[in-house]
Protein backbone atom coordinates (compact mmCIF):
# COMPACT_ATOMS: atom_id res chain seq x y z
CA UNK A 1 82.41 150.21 95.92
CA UNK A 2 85.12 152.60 94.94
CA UNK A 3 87.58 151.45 92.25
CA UNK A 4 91.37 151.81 93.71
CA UNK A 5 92.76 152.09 90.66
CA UNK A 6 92.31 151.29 86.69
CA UNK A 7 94.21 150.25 83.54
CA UNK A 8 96.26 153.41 82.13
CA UNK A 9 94.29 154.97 79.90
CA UNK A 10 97.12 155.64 77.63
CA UNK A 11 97.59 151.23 77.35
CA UNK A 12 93.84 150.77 76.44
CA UNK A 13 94.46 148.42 73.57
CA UNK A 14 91.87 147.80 70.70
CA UNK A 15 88.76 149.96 70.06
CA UNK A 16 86.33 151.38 72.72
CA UNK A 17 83.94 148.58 71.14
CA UNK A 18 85.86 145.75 71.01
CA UNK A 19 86.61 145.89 74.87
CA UNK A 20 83.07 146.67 75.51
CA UNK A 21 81.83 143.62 74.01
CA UNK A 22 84.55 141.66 75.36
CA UNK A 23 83.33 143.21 78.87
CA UNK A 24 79.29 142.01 77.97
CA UNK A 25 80.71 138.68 77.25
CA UNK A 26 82.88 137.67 80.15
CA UNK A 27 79.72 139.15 82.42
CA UNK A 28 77.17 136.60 80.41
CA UNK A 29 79.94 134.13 80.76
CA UNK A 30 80.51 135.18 84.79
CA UNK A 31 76.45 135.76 85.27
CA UNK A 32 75.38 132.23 87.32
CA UNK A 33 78.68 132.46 89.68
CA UNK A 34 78.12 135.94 90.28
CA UNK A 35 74.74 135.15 90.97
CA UNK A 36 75.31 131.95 93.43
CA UNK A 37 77.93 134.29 95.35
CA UNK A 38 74.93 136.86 96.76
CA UNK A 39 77.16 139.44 97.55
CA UNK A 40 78.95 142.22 95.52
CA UNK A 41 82.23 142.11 95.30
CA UNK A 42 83.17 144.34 92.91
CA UNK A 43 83.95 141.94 90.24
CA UNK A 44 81.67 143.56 87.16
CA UNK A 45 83.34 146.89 88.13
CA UNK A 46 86.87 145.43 87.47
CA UNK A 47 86.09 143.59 84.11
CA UNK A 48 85.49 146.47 82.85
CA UNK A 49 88.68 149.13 84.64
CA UNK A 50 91.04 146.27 85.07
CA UNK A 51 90.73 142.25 83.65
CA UNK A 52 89.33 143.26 80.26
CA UNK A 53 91.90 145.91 79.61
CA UNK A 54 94.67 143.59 80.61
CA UNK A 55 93.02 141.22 78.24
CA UNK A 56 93.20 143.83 75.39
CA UNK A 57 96.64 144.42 75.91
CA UNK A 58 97.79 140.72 75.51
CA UNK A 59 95.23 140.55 72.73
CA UNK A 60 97.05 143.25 71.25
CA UNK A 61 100.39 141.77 71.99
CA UNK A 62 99.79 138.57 70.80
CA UNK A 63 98.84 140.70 67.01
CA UNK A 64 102.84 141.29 67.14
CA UNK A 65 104.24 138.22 67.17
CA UNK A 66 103.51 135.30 64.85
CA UNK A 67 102.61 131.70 67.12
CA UNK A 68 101.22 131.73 70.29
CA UNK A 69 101.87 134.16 72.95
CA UNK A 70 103.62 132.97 76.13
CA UNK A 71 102.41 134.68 79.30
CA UNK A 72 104.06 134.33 82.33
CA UNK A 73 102.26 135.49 85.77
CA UNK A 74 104.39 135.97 88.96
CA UNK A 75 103.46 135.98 92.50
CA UNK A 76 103.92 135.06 95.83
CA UNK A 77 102.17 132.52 97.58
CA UNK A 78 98.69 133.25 97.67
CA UNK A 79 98.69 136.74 95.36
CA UNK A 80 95.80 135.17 93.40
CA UNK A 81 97.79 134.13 90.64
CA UNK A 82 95.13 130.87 89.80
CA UNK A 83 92.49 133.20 90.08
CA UNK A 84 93.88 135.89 87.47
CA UNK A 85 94.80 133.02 85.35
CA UNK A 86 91.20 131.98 85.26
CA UNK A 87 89.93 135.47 84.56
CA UNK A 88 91.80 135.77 82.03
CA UNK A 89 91.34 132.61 80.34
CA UNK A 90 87.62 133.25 80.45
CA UNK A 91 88.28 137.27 79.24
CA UNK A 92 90.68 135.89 76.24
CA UNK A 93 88.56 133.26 75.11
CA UNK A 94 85.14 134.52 74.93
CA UNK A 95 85.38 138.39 74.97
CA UNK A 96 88.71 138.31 72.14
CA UNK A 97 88.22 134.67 70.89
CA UNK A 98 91.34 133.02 71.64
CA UNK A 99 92.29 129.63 72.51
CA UNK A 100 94.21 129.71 75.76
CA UNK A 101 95.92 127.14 77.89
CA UNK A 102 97.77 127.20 81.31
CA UNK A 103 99.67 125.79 83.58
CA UNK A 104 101.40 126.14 86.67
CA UNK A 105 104.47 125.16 87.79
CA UNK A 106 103.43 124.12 90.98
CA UNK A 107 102.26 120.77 88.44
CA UNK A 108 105.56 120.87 87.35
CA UNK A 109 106.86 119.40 90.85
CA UNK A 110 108.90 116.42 91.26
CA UNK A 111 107.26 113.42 92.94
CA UNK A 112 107.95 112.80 96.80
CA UNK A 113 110.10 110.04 96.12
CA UNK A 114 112.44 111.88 93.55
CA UNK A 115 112.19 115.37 96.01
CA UNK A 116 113.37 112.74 98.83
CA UNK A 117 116.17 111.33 96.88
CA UNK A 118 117.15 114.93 96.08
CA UNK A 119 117.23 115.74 99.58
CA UNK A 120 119.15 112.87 100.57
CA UNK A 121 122.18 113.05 97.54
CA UNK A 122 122.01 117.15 98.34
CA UNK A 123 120.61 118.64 100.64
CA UNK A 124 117.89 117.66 102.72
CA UNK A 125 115.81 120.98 102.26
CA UNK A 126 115.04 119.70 99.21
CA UNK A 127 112.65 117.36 99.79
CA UNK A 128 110.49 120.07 100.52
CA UNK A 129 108.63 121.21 97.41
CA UNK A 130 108.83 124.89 96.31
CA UNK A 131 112.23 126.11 95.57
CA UNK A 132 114.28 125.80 92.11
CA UNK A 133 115.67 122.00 91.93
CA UNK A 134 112.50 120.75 93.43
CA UNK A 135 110.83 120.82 89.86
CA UNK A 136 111.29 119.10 86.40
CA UNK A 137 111.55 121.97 84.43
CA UNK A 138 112.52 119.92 81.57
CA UNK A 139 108.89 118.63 81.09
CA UNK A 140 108.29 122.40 81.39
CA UNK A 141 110.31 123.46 78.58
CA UNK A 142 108.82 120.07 77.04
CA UNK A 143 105.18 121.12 77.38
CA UNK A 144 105.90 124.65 76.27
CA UNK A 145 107.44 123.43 73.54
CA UNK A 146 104.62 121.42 72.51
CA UNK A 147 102.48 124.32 72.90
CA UNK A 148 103.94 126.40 70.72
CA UNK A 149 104.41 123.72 67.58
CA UNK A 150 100.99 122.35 68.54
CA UNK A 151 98.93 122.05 64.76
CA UNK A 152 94.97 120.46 65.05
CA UNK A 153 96.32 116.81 65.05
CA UNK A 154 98.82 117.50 68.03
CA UNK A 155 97.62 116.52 71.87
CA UNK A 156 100.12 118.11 74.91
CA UNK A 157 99.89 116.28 78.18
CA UNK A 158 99.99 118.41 81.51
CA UNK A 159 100.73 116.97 84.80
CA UNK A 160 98.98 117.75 87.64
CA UNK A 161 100.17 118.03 91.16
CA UNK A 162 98.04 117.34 94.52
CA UNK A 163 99.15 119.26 97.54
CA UNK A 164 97.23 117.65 99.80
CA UNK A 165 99.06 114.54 99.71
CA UNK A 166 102.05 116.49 98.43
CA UNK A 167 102.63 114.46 95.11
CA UNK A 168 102.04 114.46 91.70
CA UNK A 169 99.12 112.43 90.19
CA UNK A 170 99.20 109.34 87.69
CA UNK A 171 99.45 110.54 84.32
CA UNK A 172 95.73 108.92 83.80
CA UNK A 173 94.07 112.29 85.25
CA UNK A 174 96.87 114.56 83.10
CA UNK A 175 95.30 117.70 81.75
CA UNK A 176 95.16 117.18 77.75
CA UNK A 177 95.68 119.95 75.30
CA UNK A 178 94.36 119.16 71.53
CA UNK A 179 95.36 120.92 68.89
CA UNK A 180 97.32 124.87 69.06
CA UNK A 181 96.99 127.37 71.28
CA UNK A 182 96.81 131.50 70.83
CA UNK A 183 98.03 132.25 74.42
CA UNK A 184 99.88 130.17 76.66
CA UNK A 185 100.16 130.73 80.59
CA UNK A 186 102.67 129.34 83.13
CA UNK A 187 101.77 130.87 86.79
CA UNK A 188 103.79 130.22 89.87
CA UNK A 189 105.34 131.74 92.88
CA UNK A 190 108.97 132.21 91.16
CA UNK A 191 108.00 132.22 87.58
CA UNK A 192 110.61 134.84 85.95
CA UNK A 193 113.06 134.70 88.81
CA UNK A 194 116.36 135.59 88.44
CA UNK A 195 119.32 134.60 90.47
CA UNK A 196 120.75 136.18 92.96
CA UNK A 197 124.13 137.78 93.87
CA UNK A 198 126.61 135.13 95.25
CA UNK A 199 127.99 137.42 97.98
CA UNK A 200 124.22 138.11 99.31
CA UNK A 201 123.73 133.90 99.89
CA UNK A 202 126.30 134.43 103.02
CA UNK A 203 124.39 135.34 105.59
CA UNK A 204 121.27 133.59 106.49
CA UNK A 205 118.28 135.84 106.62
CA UNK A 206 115.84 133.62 109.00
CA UNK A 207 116.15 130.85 111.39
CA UNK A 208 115.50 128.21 109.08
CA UNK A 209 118.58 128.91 106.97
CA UNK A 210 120.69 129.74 109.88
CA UNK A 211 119.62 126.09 112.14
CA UNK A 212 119.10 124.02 108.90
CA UNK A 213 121.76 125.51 106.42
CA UNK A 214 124.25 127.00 108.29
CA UNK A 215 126.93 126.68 105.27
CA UNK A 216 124.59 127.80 102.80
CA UNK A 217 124.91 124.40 100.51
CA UNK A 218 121.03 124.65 99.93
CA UNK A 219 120.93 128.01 99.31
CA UNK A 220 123.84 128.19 96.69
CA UNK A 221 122.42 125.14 95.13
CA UNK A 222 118.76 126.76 94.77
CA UNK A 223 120.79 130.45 92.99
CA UNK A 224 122.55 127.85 90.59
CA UNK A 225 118.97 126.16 89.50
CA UNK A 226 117.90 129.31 88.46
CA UNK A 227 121.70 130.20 86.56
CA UNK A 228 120.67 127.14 84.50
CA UNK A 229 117.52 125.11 83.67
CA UNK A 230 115.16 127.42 85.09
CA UNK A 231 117.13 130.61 82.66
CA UNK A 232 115.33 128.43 79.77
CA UNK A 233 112.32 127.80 81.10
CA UNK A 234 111.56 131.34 82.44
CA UNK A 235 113.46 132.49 78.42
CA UNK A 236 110.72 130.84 76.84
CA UNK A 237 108.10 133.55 77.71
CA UNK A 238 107.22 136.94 76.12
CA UNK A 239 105.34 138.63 78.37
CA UNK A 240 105.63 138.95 82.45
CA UNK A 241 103.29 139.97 84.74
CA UNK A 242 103.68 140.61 88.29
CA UNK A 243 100.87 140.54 91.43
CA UNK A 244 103.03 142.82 93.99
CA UNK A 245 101.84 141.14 97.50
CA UNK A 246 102.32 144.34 100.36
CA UNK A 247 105.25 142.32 102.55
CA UNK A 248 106.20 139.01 103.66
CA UNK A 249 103.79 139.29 106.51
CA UNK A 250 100.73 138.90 104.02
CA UNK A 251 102.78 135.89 102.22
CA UNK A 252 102.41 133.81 105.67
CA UNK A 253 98.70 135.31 106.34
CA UNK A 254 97.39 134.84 102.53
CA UNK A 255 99.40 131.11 102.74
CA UNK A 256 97.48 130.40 105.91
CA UNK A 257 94.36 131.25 104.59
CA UNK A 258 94.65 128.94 101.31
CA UNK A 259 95.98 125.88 104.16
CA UNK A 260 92.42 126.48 106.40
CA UNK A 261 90.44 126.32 102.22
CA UNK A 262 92.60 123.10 102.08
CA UNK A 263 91.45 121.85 105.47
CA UNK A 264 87.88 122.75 104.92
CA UNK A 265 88.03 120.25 101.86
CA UNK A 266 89.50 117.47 103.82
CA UNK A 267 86.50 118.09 106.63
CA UNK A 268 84.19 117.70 103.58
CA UNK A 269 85.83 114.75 102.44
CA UNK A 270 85.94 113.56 105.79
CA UNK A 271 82.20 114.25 106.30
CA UNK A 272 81.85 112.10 103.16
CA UNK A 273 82.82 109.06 104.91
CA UNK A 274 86.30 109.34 102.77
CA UNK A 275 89.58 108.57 104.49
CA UNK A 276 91.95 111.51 104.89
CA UNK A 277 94.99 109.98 106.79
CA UNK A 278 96.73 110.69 103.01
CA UNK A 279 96.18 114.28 103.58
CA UNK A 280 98.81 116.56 104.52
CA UNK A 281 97.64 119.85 106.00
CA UNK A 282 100.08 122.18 108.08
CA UNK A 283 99.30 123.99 111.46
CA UNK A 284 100.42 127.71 112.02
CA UNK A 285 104.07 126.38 112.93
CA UNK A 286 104.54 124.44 109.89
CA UNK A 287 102.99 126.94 107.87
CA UNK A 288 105.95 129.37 109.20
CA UNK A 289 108.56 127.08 108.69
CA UNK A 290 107.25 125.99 105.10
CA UNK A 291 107.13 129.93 103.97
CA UNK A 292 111.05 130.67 105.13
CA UNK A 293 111.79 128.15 102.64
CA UNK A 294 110.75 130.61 100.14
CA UNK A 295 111.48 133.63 102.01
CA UNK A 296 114.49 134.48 100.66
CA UNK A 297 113.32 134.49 96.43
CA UNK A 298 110.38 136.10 97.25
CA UNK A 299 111.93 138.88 99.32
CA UNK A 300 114.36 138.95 96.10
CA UNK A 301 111.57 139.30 93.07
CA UNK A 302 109.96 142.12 95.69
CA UNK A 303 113.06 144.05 95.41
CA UNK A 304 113.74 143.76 91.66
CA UNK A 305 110.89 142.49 89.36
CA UNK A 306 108.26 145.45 89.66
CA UNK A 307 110.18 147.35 87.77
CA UNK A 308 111.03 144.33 85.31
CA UNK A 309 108.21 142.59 84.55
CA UNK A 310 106.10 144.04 81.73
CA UNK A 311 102.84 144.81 83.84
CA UNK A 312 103.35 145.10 87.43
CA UNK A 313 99.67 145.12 89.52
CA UNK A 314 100.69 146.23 92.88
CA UNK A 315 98.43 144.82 95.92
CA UNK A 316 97.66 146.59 99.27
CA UNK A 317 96.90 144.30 102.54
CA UNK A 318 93.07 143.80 101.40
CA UNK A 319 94.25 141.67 98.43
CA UNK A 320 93.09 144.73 96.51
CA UNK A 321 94.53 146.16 93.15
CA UNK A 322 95.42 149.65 94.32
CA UNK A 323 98.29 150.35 91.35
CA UNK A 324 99.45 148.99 87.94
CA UNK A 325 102.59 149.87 86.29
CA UNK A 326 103.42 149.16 82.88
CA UNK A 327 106.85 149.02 82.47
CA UNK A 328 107.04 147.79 78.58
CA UNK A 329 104.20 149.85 76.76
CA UNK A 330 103.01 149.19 73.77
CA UNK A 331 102.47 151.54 70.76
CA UNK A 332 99.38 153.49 71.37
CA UNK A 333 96.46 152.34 69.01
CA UNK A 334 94.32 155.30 67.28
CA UNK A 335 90.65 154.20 69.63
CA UNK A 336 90.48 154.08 72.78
């Protein structure tokens, strides 16, 4: 397999030999699910040109700042944000030996109940999860909070949130943090979003807006979330990276292929003899009509965060890493 691109040799961070052991150690720590997949994906090759590099660097930049380092990771639905927050949990913890913890704020939803009373005191868009105001961010500035002043006695609480049944679960099965943390993640579709020009929320730009928010209440509320709570939230992190999907038309293909992963776990569950009539999973309509509600933001952070965020990986229509651009370098170090 040929490599489409690599990290800029000019950003290799750390010596030549503390990114190759950090490469021998993610591949020990990767060996048995490489293994049990049977086919070659190209994953080894990438440690070693893209993940590990990219580890280096926040290594690196986490040596600048005193407490933990807060990472942000950007990306529309299904740009493989999850699965470059797991890479790189695995890459920062046993190839640079640092404690890392994430999150996403898709856990940060509110519950049905509070999204429905949203919808009915606002708008009633907004009892559809996704956008800004259909989140506590407060419990996300809370938890990142708690992060950062975490000491070995401290314990952080995460929530989780199940999309299947589209609500968030009892705080008995909360992810629990003990003690600090060296790098901190918080992944999500519209992580570092900014807001957007009042005079471009006039027009509606597809049919749900037009048929369903014809005065633009919902949209001008949504631009406002992210003038205020969300400004705090997304100030609270030091570094920003970007996965670049190719168009909108891979956001609805990539978002259909995660809802058929999601429907192949209810048929197992199903198969299991477990009900499923609690399980919500969307057909190719729904799927359409779910994605315009984040059509406009994501067409927005296309436009302007590649060249904003401080390491933008650009992907072509094969989910494939074809480009990265680092638009906040860091001072070269002597090795390679």
């Amino acid at each position: 397999m040929s490599l489409l691109t690599q990290w800029p040799h000019e950003q290799l961070c750390l010596s030549h030999k503390e990114r190759r052991f950090a490469v021998e150690a993610v591949e020990k720590a990767f060996a048995s699910t490489l293994e049990s997949l049977k086919v070659d994906i190209g994953l080894v090759e990438m440690f070693e040109s893209i993940y590990v590099p990219l580890g280096a660097w926040l290594a690196r930049r986490k040596q600048l700042q005193p407490g933990p380092l807060v990472v942000g990771i950007n990306g529309a639905q299904g740009a493989g944000k999850s699965t470059l927050f797991n890479l790189l949990e695995v890459i920062l913890s046993e190839g640079f030996n640092l404690r890392v913890v994430g999150f996403s704020i898709d856990d940060l939803y509110r519950t049905r109940v509070e999204r429905e009373q949203l919808g009915e005191a606002v708008h009633p868009l907004l009892a559809t999860r996704g956008v800004p105001g259909t989140h506590d961010v407060q419990l996300g500035i809370d938890i990142l909070e708690s992060l950062c002043k975490g000491d070995e006695s401290s314990v952080t609480k995460i929530p989780v949130f199940d999309k299947s049944i589209d609500d968030r679960c009892s705080s008995d099965v909360w992810q629990e943090w003990y003690g600090p943390a060296d790098v901190i993640v918080l992944e999500g579709w519209c992580v570092g979003a900014t807001p957007q020009e009042a005079v471009v929320l006039t027009d509606p730009i597809n049919e749900l807006e037009q048929q369903e928010d014809p005065d633009g209440a919902w949209r001008q509320y949504v631009n406002q979330q992210l003038h205020a709570d969300y400004e705090r939230l997304f100030g609270m992190l030091d570094v920003l990276l970007m996965l670049k999907v190719p168009s909108m038309d891979a956001v609805f293909e990539w978002r259909s292929l995660q809802e058929k992963k999601l429907a192949e776990r209810v048929k197992y569950i199903y198969d299991t003899q477990q009900p499923t009539d609690h399980l919500r999973i969307m057909d190719e309509g729904q799927i359409k009509r779910f994605i315009q509600h984040y059509e406009r933001l994501t067409r927005h952070m296309l436009d302007e965060m590649p060249a904003r965020a401080d390491v933008t990986m650009l992907l072509n229509d094969n989910h494939k890493i074809y480009d990265i651009q680092i638009n906040k370098p860091l001072e070269k170090t002597e090795e390679h």
